[in-house]
Protein backbone atom coordinates (compact mmCIF):
# COMPACT_ATOMS: atom_id res chain seq x y z
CA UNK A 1 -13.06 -20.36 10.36
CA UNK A 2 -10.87 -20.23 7.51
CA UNK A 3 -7.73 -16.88 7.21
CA UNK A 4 -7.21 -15.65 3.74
CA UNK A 5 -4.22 -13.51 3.18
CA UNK A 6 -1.34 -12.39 0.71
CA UNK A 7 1.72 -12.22 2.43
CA UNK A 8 5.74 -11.40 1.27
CA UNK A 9 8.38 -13.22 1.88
CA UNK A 10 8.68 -11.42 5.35
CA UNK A 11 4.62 -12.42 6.10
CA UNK A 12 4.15 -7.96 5.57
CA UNK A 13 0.29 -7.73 4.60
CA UNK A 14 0.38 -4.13 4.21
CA UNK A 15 1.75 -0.73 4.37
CA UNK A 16 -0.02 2.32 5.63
CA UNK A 17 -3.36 0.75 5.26
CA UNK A 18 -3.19 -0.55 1.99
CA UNK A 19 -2.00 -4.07 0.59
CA UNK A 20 1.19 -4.35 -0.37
CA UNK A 21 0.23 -5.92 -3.83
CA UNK A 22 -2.80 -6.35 -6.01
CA UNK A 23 -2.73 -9.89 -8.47
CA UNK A 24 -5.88 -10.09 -10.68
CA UNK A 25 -5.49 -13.69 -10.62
CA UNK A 26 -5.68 -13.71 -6.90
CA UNK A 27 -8.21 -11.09 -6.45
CA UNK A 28 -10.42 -13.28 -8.82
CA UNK A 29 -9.54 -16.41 -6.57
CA UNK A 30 -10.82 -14.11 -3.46
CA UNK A 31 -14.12 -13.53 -4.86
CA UNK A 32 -14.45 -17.17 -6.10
CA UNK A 33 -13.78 -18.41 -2.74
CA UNK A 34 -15.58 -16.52 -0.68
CA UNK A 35 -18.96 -15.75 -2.77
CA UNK A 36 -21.69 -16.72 -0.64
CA UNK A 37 -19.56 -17.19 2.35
CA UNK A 38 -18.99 -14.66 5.90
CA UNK A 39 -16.27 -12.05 5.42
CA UNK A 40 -15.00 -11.25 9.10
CA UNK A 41 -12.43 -8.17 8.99
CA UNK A 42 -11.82 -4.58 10.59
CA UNK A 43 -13.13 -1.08 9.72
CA UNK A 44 -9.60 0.21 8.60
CA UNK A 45 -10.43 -2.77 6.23
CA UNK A 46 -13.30 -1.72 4.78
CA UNK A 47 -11.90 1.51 4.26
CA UNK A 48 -9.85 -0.09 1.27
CA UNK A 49 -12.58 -1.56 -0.72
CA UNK A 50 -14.08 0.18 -3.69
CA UNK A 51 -16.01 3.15 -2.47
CA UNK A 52 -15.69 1.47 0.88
CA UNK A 53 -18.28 -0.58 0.51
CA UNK A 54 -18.79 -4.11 1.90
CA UNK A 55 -18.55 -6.90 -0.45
CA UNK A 56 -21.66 -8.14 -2.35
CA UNK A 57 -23.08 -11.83 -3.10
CA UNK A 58 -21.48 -12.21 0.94
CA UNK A 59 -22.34 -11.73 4.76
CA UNK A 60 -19.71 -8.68 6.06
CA UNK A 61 -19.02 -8.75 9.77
CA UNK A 62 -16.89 -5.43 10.82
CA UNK A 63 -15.43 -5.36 14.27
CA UNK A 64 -14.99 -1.99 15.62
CA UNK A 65 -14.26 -0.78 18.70
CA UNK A 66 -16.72 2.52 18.31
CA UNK A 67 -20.00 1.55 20.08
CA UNK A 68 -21.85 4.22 17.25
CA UNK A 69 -20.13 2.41 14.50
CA UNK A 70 -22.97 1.06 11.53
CA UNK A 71 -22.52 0.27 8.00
CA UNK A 72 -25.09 0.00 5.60
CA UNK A 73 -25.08 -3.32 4.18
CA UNK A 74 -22.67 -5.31 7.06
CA UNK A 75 -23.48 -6.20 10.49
CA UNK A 76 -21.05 -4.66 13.08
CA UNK A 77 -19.41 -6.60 16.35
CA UNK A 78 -17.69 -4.76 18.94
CA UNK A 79 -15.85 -7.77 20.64
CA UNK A 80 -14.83 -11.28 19.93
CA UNK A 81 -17.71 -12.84 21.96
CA UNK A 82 -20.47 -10.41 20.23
CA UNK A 83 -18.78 -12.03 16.96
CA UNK A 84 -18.68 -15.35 18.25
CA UNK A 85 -23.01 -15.15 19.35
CA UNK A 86 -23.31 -13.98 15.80
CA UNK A 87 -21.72 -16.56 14.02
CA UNK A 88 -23.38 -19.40 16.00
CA UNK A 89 -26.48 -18.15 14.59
CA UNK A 90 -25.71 -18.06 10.71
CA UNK A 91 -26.48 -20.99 8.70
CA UNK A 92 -23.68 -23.39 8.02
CA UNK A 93 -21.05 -21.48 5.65
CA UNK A 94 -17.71 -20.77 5.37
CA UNK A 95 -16.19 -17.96 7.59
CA UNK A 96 -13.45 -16.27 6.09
CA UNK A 97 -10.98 -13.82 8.57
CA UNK A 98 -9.64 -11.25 6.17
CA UNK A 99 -8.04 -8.95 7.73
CA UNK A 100 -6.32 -6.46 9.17
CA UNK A 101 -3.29 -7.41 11.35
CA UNK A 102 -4.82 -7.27 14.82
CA UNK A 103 -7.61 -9.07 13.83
CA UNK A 104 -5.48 -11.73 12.47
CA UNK A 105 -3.97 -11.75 15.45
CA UNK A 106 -7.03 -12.54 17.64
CA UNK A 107 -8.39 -14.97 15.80
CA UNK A 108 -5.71 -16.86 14.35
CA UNK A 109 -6.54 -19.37 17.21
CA UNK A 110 -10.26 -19.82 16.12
CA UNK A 111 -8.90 -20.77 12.62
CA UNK A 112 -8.94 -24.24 11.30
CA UNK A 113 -7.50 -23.40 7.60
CA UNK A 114 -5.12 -20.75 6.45
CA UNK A 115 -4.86 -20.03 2.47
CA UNK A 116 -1.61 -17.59 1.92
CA UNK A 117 -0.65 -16.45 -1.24
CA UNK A 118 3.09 -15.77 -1.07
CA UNK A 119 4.48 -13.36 -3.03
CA UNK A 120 8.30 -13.91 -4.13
CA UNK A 121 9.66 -10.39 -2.93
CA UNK A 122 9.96 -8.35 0.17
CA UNK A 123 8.55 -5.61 0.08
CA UNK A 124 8.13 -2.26 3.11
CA UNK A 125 5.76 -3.41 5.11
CA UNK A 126 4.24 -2.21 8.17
CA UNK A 127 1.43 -4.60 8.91
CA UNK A 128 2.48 -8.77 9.54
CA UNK A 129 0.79 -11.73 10.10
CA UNK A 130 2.36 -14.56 11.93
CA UNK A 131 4.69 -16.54 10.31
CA UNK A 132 2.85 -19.52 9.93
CA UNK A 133 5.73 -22.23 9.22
CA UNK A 134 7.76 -20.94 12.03
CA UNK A 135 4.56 -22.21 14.23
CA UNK A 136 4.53 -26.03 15.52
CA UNK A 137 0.71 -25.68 15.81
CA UNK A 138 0.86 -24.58 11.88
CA UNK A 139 1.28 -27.21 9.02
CA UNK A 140 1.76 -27.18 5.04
CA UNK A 141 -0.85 -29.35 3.27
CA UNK A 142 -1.18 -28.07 -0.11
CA UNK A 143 1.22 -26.20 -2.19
CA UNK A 144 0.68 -25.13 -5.16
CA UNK A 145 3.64 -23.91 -8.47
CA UNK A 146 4.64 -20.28 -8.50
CA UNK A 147 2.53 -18.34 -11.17
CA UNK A 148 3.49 -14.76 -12.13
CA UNK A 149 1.34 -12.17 -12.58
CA UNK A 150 1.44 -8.32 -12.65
CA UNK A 151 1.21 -6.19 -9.30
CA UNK A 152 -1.55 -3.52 -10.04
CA UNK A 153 -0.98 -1.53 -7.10
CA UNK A 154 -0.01 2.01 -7.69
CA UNK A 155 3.15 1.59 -9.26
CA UNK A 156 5.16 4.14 -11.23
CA UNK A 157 5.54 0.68 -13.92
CA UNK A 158 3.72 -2.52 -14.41
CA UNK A 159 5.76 -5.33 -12.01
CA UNK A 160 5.76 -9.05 -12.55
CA UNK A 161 5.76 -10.50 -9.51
CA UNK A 162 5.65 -14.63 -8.50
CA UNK A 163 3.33 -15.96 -6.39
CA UNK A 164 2.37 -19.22 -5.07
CA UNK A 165 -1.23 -20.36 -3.37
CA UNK A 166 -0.62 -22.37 0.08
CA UNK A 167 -2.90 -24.18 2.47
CA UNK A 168 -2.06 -24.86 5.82
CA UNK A 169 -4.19 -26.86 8.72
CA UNK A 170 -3.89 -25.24 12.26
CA UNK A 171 -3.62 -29.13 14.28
CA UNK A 172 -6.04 -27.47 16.90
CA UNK A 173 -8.60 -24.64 17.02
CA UNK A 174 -10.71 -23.10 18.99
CA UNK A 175 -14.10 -23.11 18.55
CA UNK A 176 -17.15 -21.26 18.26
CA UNK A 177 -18.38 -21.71 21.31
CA UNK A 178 -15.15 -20.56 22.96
CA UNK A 179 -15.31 -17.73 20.93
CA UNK A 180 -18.74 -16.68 21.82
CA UNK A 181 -17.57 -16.97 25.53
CA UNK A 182 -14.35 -14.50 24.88
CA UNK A 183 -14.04 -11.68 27.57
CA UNK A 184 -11.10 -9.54 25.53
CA UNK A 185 -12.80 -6.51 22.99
CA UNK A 186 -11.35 -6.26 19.73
């Protein structure tokens, strides 16, 4: 499983259930890197999307904790071991956690690849993922320039904001399997 997140200086992901920026070059890089892949992530999550919808041209897993809970168009997983079955039976493509926090959180462990875009700025954040180079298990293999691009979030005015695309390599994860055997719900 791969993580894909945009993260401030501070590692804040969000505020009050929305991101805390919006880059149409990374958006773009979102879709290119996950078309055709599985899209793991949380209800609150969906609730951001356009018309909260899941995401076309890809497989959308939701994990909810509401037995009742169905989405037209996703398959739904009510704990990490219902996830885990589910994902042993797919076909061989990439898995991509994408949020929110606590399911960061949960399966940070089961992820082999993190790709952060860090934005230059801190922002108020009330939603964090773990700092991933304060963590020994956690290393930097690709970093890429700073860009700049313009924050389309709901802004009173346009703000250019830097940001920089980074890979890091967890040295070991969890697997599948373990997953598939994981008591804890989400």
């Amino acid at each position: 499983m791969k993580l894909l997140a945009a993260v401030d200086q501070n590692w804040g992901i969000g505020l009050r259930g929305e991101l805390l920026v919006r880059l149409s070059d990374d958006m773009k890089r979102f879709r290119r890197l996950t078309d055709g892949g599985i899209l793991i992530y949380g209800r609150r999550t969906l609730e951001t999307f356009p018309r909260a919808r899941p995401l076309p041209g890809r497989l959308n897993i939701i994990m909810s904790r509401q037995s009742d809970y169905q989405v037209n168009g996703a398959r739904v997983c009510h704990s990490l071991s219902e996830l885990g079955r589910t994902l042993l039976s797919e076909a061989e493509r990439p898995i991509w956690v994408i949020g929110g926090e606590s399911l960061y959180r949960q399966l940070l462990p089961f992820c082999c690849y993190a790709f952060i875009t860090k934005v230059d700025s801190r922002r108020e954040a009330d939603a964090y993922i773990p700092d991933l180079d304060a963590d020994v298990k956690w290393h930097l293999v690709r970093q890429e320039p700073w860009l700049s691009g313009i924050n389309s979030m709901n802004t009173a005015e346009e703000e250019n904001l830097r940001f920089r695309y980074c890979q890091y390599q967890q040295s070991v994860a969890f697997g599948l399997e373990q997953l598939a055997r994981y008591d804890d719900m989400v």
